[in-house]
Each structure stands twice: as structure tokens, then as C-alpha cells.
N, C-alpha and C. Protein backbone atom coordinates (compact mmCIF):
# COMPACT_ATOMS: atom_id res chain seq x y z
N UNK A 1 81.50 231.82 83.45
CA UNK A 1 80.33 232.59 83.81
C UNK A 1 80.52 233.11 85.24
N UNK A 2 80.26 234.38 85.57
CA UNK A 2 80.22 235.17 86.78
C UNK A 2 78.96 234.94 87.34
N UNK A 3 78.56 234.35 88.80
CA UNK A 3 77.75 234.21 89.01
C UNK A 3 77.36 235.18 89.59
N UNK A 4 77.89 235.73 90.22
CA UNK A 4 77.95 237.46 91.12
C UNK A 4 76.83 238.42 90.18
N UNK A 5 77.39 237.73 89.08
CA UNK A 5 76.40 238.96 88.36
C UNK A 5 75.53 238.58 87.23
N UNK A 6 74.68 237.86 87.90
CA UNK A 6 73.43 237.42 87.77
C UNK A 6 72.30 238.32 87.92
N UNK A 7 71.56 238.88 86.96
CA UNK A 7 70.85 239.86 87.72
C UNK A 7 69.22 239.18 88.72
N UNK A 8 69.44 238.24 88.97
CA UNK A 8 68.62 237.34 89.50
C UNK A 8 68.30 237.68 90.79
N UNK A 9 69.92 237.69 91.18
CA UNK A 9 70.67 237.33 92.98
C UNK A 9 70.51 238.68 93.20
N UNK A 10 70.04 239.41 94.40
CA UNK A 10 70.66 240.40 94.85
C UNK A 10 71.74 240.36 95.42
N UNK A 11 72.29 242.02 94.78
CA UNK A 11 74.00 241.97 95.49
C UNK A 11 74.41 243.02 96.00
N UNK A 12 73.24 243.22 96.91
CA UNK A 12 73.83 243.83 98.16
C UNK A 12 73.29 243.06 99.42
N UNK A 13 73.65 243.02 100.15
CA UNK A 13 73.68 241.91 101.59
C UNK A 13 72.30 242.31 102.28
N UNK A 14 72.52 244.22 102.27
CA UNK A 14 72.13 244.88 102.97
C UNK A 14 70.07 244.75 102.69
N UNK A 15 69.66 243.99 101.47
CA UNK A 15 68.65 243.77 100.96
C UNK A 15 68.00 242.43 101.39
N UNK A 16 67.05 242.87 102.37
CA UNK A 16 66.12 241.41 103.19
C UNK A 16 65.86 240.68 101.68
N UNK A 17 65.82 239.47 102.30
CA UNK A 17 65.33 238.46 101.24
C UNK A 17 64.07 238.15 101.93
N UNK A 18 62.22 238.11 101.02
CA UNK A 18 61.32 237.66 101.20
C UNK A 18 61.82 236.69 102.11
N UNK A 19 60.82 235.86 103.13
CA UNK A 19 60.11 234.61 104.00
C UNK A 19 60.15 233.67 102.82
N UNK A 20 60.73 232.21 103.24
CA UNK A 20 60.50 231.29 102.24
C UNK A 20 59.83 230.25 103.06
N UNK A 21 58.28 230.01 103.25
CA UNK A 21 57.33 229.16 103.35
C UNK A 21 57.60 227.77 103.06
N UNK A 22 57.71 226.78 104.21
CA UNK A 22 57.78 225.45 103.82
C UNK A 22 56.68 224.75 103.66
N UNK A 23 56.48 223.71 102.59
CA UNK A 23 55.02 223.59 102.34
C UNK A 23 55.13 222.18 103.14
N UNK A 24 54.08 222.30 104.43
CA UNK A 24 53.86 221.02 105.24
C UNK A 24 53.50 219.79 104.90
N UNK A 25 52.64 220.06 103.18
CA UNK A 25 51.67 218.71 102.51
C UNK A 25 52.18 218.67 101.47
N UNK A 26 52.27 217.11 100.91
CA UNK A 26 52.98 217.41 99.93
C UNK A 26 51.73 216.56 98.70
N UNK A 27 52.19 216.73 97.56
CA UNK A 27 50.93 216.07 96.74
C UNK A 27 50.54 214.64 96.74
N UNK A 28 49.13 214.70 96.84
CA UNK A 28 48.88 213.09 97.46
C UNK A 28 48.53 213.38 98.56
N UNK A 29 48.40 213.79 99.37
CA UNK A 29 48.39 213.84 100.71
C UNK A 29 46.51 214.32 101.32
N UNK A 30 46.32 213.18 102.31
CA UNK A 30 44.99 213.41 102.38
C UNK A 30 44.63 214.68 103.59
N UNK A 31 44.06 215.54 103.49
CA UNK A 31 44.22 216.58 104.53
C UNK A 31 42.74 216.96 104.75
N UNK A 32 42.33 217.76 105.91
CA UNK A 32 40.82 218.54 106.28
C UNK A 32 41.08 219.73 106.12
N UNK A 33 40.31 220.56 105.90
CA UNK A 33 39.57 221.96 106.72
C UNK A 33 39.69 222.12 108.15
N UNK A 34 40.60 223.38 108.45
CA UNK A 34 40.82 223.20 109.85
C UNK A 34 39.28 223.66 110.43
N UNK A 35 38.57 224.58 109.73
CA UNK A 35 37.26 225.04 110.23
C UNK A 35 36.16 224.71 109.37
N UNK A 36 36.12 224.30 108.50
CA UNK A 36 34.82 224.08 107.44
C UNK A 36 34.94 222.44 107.43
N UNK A 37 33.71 221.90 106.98
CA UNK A 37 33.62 220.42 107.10
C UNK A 37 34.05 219.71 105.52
N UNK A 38 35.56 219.43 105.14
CA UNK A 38 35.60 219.23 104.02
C UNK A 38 36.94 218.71 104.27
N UNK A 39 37.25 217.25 103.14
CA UNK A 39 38.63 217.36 103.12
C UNK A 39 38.70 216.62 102.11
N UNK A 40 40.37 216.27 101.56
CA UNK A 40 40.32 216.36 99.66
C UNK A 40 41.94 215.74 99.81
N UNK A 41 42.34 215.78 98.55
CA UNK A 41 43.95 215.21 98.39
C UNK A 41 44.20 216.41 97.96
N UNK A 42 45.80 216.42 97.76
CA UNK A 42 46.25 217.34 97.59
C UNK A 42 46.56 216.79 95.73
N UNK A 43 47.00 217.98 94.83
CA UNK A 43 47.44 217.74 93.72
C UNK A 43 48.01 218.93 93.15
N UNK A 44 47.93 219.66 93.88
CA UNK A 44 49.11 220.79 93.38
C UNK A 44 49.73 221.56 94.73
N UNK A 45 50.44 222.21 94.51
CA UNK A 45 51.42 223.54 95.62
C UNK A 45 51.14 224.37 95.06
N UNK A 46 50.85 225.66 95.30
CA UNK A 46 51.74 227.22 95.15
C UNK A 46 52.70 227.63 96.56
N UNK A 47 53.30 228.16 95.82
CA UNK A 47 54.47 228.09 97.45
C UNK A 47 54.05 229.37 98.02
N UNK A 48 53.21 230.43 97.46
CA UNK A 48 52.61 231.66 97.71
C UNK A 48 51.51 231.08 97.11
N UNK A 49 50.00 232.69 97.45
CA UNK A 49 48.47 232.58 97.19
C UNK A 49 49.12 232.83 95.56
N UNK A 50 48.15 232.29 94.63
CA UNK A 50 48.38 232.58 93.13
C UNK A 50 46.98 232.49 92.55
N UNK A 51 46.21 232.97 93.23
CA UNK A 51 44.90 232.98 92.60
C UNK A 51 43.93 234.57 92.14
N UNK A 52 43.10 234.66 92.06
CA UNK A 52 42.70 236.17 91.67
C UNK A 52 42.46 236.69 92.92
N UNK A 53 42.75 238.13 92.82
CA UNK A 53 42.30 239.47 93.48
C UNK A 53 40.76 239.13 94.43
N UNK A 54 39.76 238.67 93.02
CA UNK A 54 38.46 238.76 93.21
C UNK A 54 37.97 237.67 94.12
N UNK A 55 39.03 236.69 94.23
CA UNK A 55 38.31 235.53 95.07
C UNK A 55 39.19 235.33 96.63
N UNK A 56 39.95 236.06 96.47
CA UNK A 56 40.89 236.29 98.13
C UNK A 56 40.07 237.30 98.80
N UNK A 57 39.37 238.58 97.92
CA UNK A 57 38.54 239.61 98.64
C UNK A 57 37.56 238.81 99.63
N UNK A 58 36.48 238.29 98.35
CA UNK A 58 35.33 237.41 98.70
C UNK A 58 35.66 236.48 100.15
N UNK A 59 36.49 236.28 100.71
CA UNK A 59 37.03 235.76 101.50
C UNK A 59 36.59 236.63 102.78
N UNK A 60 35.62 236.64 103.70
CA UNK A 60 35.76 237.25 104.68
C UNK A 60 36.90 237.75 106.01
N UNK A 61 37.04 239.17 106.02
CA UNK A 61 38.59 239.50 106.37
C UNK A 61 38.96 239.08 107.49
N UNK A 62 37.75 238.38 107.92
CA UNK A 62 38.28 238.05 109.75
C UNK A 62 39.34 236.76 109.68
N UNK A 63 38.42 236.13 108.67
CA UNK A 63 39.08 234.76 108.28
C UNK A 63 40.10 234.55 106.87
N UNK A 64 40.18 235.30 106.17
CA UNK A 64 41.26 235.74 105.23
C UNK A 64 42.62 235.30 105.72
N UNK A 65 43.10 234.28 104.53
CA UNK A 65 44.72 233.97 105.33
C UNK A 65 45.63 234.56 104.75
N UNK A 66 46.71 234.94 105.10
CA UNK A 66 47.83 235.94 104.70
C UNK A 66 48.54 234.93 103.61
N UNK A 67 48.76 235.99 102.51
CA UNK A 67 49.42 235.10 100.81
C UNK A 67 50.23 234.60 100.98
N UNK A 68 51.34 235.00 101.70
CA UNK A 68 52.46 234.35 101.77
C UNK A 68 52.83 233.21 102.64
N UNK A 69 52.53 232.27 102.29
CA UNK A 69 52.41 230.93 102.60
C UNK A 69 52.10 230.00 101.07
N UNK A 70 52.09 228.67 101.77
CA UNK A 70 51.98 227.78 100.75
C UNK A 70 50.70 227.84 100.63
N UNK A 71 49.46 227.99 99.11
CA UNK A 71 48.44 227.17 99.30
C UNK A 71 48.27 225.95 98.46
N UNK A 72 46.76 225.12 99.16
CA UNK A 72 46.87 223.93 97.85
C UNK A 72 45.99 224.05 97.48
N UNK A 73 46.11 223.00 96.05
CA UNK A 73 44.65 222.68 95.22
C UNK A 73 44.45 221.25 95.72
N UNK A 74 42.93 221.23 95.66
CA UNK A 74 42.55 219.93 96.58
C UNK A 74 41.44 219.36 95.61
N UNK A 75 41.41 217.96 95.51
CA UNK A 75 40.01 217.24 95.23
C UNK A 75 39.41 217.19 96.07
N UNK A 76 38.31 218.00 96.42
CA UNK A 76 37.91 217.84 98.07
C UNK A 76 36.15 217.76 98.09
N UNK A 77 36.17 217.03 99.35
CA UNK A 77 34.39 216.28 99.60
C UNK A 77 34.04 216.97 100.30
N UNK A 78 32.54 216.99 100.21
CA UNK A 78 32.03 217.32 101.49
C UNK A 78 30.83 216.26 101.48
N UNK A 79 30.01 216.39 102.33
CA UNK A 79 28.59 215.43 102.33
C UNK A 79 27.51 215.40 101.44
N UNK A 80 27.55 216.67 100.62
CA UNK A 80 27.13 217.00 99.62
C UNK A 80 27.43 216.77 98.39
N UNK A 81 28.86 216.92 98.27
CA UNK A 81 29.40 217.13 96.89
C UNK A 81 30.64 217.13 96.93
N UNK A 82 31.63 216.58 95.48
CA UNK A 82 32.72 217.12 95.05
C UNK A 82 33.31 218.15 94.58
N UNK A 83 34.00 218.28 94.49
CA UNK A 83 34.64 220.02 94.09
C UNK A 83 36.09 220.15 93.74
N UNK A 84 36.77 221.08 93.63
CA UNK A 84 38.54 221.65 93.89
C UNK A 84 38.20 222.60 94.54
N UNK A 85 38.78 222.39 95.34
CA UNK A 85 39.31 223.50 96.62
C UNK A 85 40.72 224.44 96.46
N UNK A 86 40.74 225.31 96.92
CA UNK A 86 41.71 226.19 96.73
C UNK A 86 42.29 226.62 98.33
N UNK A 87 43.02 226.12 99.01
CA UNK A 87 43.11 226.59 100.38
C UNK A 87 44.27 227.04 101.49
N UNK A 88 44.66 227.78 102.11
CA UNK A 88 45.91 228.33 102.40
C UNK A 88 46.48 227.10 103.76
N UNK A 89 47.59 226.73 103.74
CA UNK A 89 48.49 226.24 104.77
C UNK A 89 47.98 226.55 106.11
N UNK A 90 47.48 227.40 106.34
CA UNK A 90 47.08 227.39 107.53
C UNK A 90 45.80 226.96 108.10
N UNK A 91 45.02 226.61 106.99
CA UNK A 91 43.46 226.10 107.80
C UNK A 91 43.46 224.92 106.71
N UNK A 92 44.46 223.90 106.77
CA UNK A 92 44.85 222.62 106.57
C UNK A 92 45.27 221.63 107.71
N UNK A 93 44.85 220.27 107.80
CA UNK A 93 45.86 219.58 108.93
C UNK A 93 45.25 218.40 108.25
N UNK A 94 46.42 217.63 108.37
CA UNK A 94 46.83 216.02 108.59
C UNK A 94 45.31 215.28 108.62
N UNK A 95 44.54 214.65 107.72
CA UNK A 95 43.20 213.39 107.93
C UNK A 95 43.60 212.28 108.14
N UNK A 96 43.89 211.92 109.15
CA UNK A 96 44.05 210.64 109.85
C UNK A 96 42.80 209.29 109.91
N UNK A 97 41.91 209.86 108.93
CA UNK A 97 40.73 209.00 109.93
C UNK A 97 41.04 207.68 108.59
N UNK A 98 41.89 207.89 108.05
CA UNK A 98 42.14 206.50 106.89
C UNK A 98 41.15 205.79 105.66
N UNK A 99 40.04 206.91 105.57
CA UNK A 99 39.01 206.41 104.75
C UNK A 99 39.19 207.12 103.52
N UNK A 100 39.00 206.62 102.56
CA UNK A 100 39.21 206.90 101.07
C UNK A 100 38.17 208.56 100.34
N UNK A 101 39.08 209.38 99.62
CA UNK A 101 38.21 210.23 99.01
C UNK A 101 37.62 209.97 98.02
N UNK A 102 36.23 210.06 97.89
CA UNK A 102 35.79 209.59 97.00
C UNK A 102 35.02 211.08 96.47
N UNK A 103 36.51 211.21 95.12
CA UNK A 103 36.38 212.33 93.82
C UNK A 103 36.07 211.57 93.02
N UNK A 104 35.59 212.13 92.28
CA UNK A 104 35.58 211.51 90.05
C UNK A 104 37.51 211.33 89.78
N UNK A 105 37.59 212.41 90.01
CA UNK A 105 38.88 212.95 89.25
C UNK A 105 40.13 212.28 90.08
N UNK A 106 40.19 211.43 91.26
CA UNK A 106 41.27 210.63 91.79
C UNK A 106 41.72 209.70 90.77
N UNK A 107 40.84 209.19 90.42
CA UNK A 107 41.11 207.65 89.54
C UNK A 107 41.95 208.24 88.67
N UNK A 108 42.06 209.54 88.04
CA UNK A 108 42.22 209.91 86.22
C UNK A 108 44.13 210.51 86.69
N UNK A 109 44.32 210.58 88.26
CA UNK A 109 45.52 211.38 88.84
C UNK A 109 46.30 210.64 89.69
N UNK A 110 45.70 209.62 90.36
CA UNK A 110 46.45 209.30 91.50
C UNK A 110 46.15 207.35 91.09
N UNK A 111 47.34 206.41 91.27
CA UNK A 111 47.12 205.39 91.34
C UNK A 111 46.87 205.18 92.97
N UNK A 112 45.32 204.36 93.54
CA UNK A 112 45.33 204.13 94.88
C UNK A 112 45.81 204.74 95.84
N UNK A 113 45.32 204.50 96.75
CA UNK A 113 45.77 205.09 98.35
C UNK A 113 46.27 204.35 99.10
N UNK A 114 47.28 204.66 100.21
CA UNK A 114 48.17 203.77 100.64
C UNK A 114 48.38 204.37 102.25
N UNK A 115 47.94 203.75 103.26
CA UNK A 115 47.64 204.52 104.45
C UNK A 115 47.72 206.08 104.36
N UNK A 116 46.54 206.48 103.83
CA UNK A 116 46.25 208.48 104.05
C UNK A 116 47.23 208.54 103.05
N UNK A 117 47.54 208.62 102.03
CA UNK A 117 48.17 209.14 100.88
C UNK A 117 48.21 208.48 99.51
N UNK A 118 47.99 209.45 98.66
CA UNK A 118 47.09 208.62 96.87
C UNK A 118 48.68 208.78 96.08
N UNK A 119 49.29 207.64 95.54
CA UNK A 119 50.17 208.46 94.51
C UNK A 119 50.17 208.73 93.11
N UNK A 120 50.68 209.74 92.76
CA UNK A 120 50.47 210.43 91.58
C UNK A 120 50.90 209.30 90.45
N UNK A 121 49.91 209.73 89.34
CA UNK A 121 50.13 208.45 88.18
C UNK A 121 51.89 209.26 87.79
N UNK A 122 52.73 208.43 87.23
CA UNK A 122 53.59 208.76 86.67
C UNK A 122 54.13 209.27 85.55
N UNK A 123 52.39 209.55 84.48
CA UNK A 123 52.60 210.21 83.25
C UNK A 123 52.36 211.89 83.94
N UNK A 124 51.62 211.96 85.51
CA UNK A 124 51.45 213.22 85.38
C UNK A 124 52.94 213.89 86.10
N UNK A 125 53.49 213.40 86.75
CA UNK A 125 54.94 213.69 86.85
C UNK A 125 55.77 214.53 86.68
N UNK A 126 56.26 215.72 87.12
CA UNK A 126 57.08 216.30 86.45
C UNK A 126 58.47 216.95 87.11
């Protein structure tokens, strides 16, 4: 097999290759809202935005984060309520404060928490 000619690879040099986004959180991982009062585990990546048109608009443009980045899906709290969150790499950081999220949906995904991080059951695995 020729790998050269893959029509996958580009093959000319002269052709930028997209930004490849390193994703800072990885799943499991307990994180905040860098500006809103909320924070959640992580349980999925997109390594780019992969969500609709209609809900990145809705996003006010001041505060709108640019797609290309990692975002996550989150089980995420607030004082009110549980939810999934949908949120870009950049208005994420590190929850240090070591106290447990309390979702519905942790128990059914993650065995326990283990200083700031839940791990994934091993049937969901892949």
C-alpha cells in the first residue's frame, strides 16, 4: 500500500494544515465556569464546537467562544439545579475546592471520585 496516496493526507507541503487544539480536561475531570456560577464533570470531548448553528448564535457575541478549540459536555450544578452543559475550553478551569458533584446521572457513568476526578465505569469505555 502507497501511503503517499492516500487521499486523506494532503500532498502538497505548500497546503497549511488546520490548528490542532489540545484538550486541557480530560473525562472525569471536575472543572467550573470561568464566568457563570456552575461546575460539572466532564464526560465527553469534541476536539472542535460540534453543536448547532442555532445555539452558538444564541450565545451573546461579546462572549461567544471561537469553534475551534476543544469543547465539553458536562454534568454540571448550579444552586438551583442539575443539567448538561455544553462549554468551550476557554471559559473552563481546574475545581479544586474537592467537594463532590452532586448529578443524578454520576452514579449511572462514573465509579466515585478520587481527589477532583470521577472515573468512568468501564462498560462505558471505549
Amino acid at each position: 500500500m502507497n501511503l503517499s496516496a492516500t487521499p486523506d493526507l494532503p500532498l502538497d507541503p505548500g497546503v497549511p494544515m488546520p490548528p490542532v487544539a489540545t484538550a486541557r480536561f480530560a473525562i472525569g475531570d471536575v472543572v467550573k465556569h470561568r464566568l457563570f456560577d456552575f461546575r460539572g464533570v466532564i464526560f465527553d470531548v469534541d476536539p472542535v464546537f460540534a453543536n448547532t448553528e442555532e445555539w452558538y448564535e444564541a450565545i451573546p457575541e461579546d462572549v461567544r467562544p471561537r469553534k475551534d478549540q476543544p469543547f465539553y459536555h458536562l454534568l454540571a450544578e448550579n444552586a438551583e439545579s442539575s443539567y448538561v452543559a455544553y462549554v468551550s475550553q476557554q471559559n473552563l478551569v481546574t475545581d479544586d475546592s474537592g467537594e463532590p458533584v452532586d448529578h443524578p446521572a454520576i452514579a449511572e457513568m462514573f465509579d466515585g471520585d478520587d481527589e477532583g476526578r470521577y472515573h468512568l465505569k468501564p462498560a462505558l469505555r471505549h
